[in-house]
C-alpha atoms as a PDB file:
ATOM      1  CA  UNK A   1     -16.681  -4.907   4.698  1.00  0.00           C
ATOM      2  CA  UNK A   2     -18.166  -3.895   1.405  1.00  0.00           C
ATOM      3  CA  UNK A   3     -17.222  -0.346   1.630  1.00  0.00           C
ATOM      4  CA  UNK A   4     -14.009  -1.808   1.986  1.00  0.00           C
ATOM      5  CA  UNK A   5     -13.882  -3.936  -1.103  1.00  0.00           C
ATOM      6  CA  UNK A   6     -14.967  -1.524  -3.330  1.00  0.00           C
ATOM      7  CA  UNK A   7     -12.333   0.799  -2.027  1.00  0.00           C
ATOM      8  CA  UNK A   8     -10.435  -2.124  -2.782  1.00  0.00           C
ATOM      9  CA  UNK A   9     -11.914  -2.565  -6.127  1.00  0.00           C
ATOM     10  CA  UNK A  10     -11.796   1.595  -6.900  1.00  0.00           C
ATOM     11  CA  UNK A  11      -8.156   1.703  -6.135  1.00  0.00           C
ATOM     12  CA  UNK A  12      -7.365  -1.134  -8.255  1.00  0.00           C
ATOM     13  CA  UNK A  13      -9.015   0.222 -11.689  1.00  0.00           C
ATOM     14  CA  UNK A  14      -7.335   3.226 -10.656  1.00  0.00           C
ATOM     15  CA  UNK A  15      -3.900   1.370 -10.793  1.00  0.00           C
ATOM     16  CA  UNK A  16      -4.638  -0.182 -14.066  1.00  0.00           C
ATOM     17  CA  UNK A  17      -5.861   2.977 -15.607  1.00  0.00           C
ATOM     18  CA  UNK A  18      -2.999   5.139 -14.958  1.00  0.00           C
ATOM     19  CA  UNK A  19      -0.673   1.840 -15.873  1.00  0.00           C
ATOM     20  CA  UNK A  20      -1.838   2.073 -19.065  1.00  0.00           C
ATOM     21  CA  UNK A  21      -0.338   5.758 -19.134  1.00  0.00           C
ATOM     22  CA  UNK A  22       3.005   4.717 -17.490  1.00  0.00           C
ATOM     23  CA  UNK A  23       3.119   2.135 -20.609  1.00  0.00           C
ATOM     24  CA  UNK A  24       2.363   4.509 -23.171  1.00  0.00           C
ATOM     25  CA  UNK A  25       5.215   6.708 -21.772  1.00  0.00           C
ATOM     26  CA  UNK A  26       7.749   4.166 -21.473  1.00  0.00           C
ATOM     27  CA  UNK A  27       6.482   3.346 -25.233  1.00  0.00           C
ATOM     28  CA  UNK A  28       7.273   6.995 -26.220  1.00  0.00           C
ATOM     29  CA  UNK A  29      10.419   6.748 -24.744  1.00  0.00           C
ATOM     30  CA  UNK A  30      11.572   3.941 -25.732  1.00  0.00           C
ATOM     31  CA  UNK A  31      10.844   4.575 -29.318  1.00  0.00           C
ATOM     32  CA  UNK A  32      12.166   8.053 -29.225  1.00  0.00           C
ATOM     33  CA  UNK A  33      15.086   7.060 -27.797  1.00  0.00           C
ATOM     34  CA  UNK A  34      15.998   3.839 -30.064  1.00  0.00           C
ATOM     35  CA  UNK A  35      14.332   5.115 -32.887  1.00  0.00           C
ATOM     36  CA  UNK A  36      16.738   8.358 -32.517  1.00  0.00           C
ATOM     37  CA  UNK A  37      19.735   6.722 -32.769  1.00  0.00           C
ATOM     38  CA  UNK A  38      18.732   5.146 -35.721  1.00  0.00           C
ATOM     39  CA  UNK A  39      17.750   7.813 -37.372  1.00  0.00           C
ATOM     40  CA  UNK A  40      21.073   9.802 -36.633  1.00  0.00           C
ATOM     41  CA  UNK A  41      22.904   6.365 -38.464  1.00  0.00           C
ATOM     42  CA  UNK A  42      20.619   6.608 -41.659  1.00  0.00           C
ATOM     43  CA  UNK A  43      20.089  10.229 -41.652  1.00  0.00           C
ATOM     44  CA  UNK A  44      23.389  11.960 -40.460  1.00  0.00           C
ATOM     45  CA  UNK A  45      22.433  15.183 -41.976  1.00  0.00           C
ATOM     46  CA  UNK A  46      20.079  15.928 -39.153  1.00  0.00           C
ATOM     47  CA  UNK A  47      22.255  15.396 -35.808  1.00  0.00           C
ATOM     48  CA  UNK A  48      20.557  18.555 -33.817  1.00  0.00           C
ATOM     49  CA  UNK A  49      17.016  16.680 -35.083  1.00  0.00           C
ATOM     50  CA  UNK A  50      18.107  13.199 -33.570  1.00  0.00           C
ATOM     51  CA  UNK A  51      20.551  14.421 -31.009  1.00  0.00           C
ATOM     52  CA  UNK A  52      17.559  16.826 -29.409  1.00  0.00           C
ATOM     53  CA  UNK A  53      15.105  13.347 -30.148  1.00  0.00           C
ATOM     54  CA  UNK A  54      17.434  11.435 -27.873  1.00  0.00           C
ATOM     55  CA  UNK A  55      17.859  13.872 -25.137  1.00  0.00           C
ATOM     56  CA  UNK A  56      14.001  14.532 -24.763  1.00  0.00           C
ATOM     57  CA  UNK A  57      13.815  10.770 -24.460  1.00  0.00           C
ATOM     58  CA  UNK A  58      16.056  10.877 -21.671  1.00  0.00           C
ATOM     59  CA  UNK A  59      14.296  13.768 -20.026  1.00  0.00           C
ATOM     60  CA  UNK A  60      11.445  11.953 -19.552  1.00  0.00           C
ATOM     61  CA  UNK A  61      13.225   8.501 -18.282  1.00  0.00           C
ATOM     62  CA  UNK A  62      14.759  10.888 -15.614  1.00  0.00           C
ATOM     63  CA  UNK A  63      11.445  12.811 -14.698  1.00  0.00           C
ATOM     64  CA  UNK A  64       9.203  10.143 -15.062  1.00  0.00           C
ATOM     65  CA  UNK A  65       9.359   9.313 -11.177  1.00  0.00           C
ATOM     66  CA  UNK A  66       8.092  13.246 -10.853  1.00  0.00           C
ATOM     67  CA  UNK A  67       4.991  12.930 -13.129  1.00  0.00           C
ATOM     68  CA  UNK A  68       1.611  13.007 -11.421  1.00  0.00           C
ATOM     69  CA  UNK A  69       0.412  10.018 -12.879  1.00  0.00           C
ATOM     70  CA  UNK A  70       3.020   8.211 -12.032  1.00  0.00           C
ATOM     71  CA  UNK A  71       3.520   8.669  -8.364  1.00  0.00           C
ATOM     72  CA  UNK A  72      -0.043   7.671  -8.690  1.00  0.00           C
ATOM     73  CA  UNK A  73       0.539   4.747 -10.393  1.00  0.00           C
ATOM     74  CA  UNK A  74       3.094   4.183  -7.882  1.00  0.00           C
ATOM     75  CA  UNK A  75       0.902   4.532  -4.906  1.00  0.00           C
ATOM     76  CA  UNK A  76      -2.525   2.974  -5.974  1.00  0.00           C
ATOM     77  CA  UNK A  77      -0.205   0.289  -6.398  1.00  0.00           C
ATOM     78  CA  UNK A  78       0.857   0.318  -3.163  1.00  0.00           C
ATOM     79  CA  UNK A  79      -2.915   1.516  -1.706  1.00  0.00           C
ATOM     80  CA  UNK A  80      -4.288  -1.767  -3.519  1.00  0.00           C
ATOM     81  CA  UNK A  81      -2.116  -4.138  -1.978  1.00  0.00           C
ATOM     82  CA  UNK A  82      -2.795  -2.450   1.285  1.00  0.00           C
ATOM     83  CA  UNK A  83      -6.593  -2.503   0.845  1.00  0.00           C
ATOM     84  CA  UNK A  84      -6.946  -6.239  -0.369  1.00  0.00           C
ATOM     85  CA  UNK A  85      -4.858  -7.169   2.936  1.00  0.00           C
ATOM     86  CA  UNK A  86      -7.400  -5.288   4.755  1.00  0.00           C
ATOM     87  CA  UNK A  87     -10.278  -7.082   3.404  1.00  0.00           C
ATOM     88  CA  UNK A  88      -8.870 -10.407   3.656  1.00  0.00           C
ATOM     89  CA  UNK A  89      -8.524  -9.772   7.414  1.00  0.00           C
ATOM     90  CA  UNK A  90     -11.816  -7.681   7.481  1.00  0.00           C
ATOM     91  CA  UNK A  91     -13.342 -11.312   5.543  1.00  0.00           C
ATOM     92  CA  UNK A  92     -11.716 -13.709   8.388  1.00  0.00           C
ATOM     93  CA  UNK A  93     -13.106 -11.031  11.216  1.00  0.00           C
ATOM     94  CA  UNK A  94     -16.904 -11.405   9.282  1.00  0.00           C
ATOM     95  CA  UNK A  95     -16.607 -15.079   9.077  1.00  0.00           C
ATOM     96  CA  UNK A  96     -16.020 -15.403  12.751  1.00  0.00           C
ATOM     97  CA  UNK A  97     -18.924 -12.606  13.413  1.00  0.00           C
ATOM     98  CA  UNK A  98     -21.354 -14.767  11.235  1.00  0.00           C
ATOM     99  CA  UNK A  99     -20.849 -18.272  13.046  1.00  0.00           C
ATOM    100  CA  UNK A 100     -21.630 -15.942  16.317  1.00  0.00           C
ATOM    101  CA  UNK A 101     -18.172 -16.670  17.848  1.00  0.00           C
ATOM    102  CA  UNK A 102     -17.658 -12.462  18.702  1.00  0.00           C
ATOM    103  CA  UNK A 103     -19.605 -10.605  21.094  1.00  0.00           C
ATOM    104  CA  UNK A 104     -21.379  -7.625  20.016  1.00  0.00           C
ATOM    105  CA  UNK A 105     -18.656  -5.408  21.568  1.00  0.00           C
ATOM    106  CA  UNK A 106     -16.098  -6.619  20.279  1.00  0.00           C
ATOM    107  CA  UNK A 107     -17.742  -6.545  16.685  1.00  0.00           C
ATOM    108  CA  UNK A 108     -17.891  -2.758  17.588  1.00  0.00           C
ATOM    109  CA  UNK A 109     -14.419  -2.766  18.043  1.00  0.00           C
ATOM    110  CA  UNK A 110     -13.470  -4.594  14.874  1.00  0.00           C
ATOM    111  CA  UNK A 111     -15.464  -2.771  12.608  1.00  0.00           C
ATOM    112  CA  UNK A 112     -13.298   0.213  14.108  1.00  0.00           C
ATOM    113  CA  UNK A 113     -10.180  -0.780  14.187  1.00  0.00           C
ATOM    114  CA  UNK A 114     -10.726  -1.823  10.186  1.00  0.00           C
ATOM    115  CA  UNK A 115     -11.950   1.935   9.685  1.00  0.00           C
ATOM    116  CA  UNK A 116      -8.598   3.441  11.480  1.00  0.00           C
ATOM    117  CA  UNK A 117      -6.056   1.087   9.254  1.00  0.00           C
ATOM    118  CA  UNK A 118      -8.222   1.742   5.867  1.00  0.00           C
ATOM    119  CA  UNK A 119      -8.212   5.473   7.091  1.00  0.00           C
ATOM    120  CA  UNK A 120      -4.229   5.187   7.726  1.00  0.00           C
ATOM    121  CA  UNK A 121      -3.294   3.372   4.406  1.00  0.00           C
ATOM    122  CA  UNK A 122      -5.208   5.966   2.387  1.00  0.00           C
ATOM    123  CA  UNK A 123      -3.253   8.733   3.768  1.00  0.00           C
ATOM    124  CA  UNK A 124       0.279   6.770   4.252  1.00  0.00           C
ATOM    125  CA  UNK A 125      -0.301   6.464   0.200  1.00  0.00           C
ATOM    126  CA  UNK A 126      -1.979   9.766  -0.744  1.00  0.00           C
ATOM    127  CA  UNK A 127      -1.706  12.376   1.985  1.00  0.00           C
ATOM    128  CA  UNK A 128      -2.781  15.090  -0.283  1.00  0.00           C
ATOM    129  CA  UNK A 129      -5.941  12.403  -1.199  1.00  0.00           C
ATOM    130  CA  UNK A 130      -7.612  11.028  -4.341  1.00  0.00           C
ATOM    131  CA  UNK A 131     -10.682  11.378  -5.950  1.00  0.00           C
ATOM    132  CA  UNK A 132     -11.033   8.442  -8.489  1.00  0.00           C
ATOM    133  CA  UNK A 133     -13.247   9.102 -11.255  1.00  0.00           C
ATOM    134  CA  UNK A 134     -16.597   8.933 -11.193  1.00  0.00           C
ATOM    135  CA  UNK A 135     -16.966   6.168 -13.931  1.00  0.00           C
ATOM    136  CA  UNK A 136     -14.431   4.320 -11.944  1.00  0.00           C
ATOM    137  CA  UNK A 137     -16.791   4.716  -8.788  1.00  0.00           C
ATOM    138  CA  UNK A 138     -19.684   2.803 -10.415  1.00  0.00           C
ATOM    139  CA  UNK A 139     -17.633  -0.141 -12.084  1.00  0.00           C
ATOM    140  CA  UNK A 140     -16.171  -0.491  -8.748  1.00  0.00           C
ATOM    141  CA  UNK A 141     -19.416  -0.829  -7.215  1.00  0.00           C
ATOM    142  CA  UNK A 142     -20.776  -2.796  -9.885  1.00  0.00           C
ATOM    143  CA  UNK A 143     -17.811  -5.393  -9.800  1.00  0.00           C
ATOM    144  CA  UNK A 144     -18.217  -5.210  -5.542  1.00  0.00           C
ATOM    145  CA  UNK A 145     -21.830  -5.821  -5.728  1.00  0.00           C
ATOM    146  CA  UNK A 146     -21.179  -9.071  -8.138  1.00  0.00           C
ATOM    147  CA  UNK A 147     -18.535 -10.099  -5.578  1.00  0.00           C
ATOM    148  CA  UNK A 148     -20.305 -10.103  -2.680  1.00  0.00           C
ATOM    149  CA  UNK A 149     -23.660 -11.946  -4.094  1.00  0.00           C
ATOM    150  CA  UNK A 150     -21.354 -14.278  -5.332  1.00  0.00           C
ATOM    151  CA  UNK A 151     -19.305 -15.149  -2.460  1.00  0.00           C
ATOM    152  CA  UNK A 152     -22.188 -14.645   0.181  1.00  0.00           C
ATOM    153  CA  UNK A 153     -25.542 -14.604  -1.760  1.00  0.00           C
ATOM    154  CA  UNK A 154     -28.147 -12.803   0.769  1.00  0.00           C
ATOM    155  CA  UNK A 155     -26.088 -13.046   3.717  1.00  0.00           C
ATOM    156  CA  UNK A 156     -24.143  -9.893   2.851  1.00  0.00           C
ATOM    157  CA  UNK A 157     -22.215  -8.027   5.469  1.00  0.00           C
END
């Protein structure tokens, strides 16, 4: 279960990382774009400068989709969503293991079937596979740590 929350976690700071480039491009292109067309009003001396401003902008509005960091925005999106519905269910399956309502066996079979559906939303959202960042590895594992002492102090699963 904690392998699975800072999956959870990793994924997430992933998302939010490579947001922050799918904002700065939208920024760029947004600017370029608006900013063109008002430079082609004051400046009208210049209409290859602003009309070539403009069409670069809408390059990148129609290729943006196509960018590697954003299909990866796009699924560790996705993969996060996935992985915190995993753990929610993988937190309900611990609670009823710790009150000693499941039989060893079928804690076994649990534990497995969590592994298979991680396993299958990793590779539904990257089937070529990820490797976050290392830095994003140990925040991850920092924040997961802090989350599980908090939420189940020295009875960690």
């Amino acid at each position: 279960m904690e392998q699975l929350k800072a999956a959870s976690v990793c994924i997430r700071l992933c998302r939010n990382r490579l947001a922050k480039q799918v904002r700065g491009l939208e920024l760029i292109k947004v600017i370029a774009s608006s900013g063109g067309i008002a430079g082609w009003v004051v400046w009208k001396n210049y209409p290859f400068l602003w009309s070539t401003i403009i069409a670069a902008a809408q390059l990148l509005d129609a290729t943006k989709h196509v960018l590697p960091f954003a299909k990866e925005h796009k699924a560790a999106s996705d993969l996060t969503i996935a992985l915190e519905l995993l753990f929610i269910d993988a937190q309900h399956e611990w609670e009823k293991i710790y009150t000693g309502k499941v039989p060893d066996e079928d804690i076994m079979e649990a534990r497995r079937k969590m592994q298979k559906l991680r396993l299958d939303a990793e590779r539904k959202h990257f089937p070529e596979g990820f490797q976050p960042p290392p830095k994003l590895v140990a925040l991850a594992a920092e924040e997961t740590l802090a989350y599980m002492s908090l939420t189940y102090g020295g009875d960690q699963p």
